[in-house]
N, C-alpha and C. Protein backbone atom coordinates (compact mmCIF):
# COMPACT_ATOMS: atom_id res chain seq x y z
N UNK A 1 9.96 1.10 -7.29
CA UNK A 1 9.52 0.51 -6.06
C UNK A 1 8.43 -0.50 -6.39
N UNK A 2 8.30 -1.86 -5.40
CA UNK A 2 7.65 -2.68 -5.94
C UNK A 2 6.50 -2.27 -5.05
N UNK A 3 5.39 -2.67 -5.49
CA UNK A 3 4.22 -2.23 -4.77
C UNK A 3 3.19 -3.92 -4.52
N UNK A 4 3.00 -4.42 -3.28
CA UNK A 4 2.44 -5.79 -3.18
C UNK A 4 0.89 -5.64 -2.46
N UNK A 5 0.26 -6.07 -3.14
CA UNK A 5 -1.45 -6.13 -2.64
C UNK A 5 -1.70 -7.52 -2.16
N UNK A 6 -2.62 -7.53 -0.98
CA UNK A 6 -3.11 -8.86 -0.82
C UNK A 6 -4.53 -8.93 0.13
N UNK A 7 -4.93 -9.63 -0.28
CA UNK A 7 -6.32 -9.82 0.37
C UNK A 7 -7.44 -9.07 -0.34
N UNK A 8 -8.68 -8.15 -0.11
CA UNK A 8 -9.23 -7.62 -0.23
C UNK A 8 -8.75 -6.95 -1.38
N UNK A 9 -7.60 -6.01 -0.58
CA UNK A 9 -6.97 -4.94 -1.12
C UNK A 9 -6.63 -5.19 -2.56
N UNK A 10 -5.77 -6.71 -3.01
CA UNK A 10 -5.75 -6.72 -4.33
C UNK A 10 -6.96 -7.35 -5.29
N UNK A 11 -8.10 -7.81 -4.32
CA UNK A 11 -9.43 -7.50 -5.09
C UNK A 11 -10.08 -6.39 -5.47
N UNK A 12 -9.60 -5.42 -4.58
CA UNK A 12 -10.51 -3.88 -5.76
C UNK A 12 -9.24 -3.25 -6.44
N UNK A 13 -8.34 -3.57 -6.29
CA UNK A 13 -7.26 -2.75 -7.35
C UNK A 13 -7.03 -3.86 -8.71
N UNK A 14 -7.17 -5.04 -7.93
CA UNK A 14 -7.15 -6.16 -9.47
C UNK A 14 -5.60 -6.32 -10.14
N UNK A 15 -4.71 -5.79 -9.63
CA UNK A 15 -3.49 -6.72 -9.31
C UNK A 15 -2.71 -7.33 -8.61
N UNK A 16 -1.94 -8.04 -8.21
CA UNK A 16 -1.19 -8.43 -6.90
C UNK A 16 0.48 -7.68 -6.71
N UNK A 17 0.62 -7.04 -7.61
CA UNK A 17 2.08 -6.35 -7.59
C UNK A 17 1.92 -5.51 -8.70
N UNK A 18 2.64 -4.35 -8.68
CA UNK A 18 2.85 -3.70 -9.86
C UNK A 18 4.47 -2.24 -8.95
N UNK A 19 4.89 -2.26 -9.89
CA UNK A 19 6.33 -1.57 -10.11
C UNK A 19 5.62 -0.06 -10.32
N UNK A 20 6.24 0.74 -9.47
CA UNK A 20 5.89 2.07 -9.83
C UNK A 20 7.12 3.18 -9.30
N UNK A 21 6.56 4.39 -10.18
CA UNK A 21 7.98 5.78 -9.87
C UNK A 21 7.14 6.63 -9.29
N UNK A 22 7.54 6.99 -8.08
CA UNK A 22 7.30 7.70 -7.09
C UNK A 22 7.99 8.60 -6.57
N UNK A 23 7.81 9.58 -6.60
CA UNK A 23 8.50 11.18 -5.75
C UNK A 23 7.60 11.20 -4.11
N UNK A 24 7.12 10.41 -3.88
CA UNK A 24 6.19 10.05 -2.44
C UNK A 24 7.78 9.87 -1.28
N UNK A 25 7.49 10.83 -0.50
CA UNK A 25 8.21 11.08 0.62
C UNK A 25 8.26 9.67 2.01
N UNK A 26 6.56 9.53 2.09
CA UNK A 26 6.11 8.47 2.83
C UNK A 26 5.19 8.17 2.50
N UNK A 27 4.52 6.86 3.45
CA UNK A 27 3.49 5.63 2.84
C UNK A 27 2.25 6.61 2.55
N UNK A 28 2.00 7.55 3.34
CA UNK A 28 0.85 8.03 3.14
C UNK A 28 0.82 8.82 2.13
N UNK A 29 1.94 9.31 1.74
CA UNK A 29 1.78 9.71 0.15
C UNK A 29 1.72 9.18 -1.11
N UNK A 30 2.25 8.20 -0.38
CA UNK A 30 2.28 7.51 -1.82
C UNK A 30 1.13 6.91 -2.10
N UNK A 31 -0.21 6.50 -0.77
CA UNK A 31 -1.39 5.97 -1.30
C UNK A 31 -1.97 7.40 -1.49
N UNK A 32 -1.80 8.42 -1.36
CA UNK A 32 -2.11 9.87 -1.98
C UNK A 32 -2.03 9.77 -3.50
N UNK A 33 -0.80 9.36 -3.82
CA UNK A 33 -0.45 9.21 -5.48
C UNK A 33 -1.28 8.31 -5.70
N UNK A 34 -1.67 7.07 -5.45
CA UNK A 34 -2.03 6.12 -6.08
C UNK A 34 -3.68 6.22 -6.32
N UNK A 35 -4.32 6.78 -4.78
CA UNK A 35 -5.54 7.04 -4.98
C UNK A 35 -6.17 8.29 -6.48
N UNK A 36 -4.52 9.04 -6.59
CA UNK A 36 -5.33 10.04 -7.64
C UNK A 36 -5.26 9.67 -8.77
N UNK A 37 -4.41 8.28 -8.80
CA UNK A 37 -4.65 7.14 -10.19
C UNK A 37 -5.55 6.88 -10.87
N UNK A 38 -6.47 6.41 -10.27
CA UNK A 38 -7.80 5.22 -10.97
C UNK A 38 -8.38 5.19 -9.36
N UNK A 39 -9.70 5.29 -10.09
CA UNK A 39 -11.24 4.70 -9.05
C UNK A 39 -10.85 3.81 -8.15
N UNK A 40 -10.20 3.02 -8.78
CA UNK A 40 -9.76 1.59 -8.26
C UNK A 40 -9.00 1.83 -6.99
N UNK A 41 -8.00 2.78 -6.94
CA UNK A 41 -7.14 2.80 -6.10
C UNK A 41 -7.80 3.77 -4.94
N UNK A 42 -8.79 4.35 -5.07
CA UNK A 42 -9.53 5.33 -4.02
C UNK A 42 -10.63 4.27 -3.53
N UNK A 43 -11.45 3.08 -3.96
CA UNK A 43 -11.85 2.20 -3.21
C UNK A 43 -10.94 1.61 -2.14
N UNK A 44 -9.77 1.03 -2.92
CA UNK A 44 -9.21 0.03 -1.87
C UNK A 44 -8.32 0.77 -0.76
N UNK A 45 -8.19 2.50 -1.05
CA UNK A 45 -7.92 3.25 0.19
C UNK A 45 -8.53 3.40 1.07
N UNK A 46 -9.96 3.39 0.89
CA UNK A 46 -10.58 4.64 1.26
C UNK A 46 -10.92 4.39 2.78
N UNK A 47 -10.09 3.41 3.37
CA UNK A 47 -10.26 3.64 4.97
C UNK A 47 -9.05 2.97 5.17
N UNK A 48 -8.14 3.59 5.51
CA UNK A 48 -6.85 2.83 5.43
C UNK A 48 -6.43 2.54 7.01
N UNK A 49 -7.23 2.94 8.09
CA UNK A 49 -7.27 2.66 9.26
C UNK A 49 -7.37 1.17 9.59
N UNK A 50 -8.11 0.72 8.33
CA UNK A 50 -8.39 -1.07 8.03
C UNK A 50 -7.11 -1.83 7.04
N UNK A 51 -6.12 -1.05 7.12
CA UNK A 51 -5.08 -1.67 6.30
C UNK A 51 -3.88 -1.42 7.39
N UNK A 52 -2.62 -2.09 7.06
CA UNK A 52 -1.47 -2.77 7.85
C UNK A 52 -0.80 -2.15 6.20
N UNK A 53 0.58 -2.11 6.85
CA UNK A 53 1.62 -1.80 5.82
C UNK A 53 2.51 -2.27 5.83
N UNK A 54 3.90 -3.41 5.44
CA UNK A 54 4.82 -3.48 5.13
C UNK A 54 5.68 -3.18 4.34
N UNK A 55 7.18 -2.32 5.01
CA UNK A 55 8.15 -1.76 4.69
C UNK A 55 9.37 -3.02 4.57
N UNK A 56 9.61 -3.32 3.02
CA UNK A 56 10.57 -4.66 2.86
C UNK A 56 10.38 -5.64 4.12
N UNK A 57 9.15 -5.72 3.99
CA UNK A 57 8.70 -6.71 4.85
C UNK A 57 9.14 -7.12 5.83
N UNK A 58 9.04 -5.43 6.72
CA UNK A 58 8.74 -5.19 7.92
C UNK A 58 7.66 -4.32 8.29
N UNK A 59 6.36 -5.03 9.41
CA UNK A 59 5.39 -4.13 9.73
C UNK A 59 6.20 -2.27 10.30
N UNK A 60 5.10 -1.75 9.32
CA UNK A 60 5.13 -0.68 9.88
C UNK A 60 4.02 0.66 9.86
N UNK A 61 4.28 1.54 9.78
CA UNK A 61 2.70 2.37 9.61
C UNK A 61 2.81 3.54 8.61
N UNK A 62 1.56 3.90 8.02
CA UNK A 62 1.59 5.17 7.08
C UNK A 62 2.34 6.35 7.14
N UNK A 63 2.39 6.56 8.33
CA UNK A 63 4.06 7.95 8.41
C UNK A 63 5.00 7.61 8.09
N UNK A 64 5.53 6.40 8.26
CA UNK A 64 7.25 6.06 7.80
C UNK A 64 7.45 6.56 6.31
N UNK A 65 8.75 6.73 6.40
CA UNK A 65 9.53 7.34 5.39
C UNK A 65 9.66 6.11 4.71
N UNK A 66 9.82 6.87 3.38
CA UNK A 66 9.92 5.38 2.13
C UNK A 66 11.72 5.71 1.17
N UNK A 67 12.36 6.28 2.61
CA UNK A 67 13.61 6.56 1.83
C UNK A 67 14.48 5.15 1.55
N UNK A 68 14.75 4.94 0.63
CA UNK A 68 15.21 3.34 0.56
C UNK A 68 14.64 2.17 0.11
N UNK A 69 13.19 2.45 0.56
CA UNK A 69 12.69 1.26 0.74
C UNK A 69 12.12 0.57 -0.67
N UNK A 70 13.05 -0.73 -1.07
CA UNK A 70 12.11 -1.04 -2.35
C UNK A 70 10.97 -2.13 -2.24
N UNK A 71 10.34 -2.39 -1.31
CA UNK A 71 9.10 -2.97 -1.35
C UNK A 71 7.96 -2.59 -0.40
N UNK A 72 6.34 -2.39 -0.83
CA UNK A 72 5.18 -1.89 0.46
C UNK A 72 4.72 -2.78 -0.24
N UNK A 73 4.40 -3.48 0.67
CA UNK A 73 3.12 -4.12 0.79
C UNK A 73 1.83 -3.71 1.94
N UNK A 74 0.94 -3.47 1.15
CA UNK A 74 -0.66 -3.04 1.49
C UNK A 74 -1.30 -4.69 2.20
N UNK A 75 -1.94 -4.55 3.23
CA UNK A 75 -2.89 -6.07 3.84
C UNK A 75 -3.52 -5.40 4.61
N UNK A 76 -5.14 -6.40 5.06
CA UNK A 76 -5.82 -6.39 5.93
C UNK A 76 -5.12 -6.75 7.18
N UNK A 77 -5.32 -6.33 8.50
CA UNK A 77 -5.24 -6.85 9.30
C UNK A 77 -5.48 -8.40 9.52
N UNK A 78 -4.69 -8.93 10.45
CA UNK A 78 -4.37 -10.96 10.38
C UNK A 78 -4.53 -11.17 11.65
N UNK A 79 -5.30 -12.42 11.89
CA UNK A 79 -5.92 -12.77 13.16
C UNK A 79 -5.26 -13.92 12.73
N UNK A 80 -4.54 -14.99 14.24
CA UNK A 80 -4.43 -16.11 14.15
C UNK A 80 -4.98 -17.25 14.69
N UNK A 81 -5.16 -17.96 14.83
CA UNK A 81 -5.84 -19.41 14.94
C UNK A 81 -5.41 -20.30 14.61
């Protein structure tokens, strides 16, 4: 599964994509897995009420199921102007 960071988020993890194997049921597990990774990944969790999620880039939220799905992308919330 491809995993996509942007904004903030891939400033404290310090990559913009990375490929990973996951037994994570849904989104919220899988930032479960990732936070018990590296430091890194428990900063850029650690209030995920301030993060947005895309499922193959479609918005969606931390309960959805990740059966299928080969791309999340992690973002801040987007204001337009």
């Amino acid at each position: 599964m491809d995993i996509l960071y942007f904004a903030w988020v891939r400033e404290r993890i310090g990559v913009p994509r990375e490929t990973v194997t996951t037994e994570a049921k849904t989104v919220n597990e899988l930032v479960q897995e990732l936070i018990a990774k590296e430091e890194r990944y428990a900063a850029a969790f650690a209030d995920i009420s301030a993060l947005r999620v895309a499922l193959d880039q479609d918005l969606s939220d931390f309960d959805a199921p990740l059966d299928g799905v080969r791309e999340v992308a992690f973002f801040p919330p987007m204001t337009g102007g």
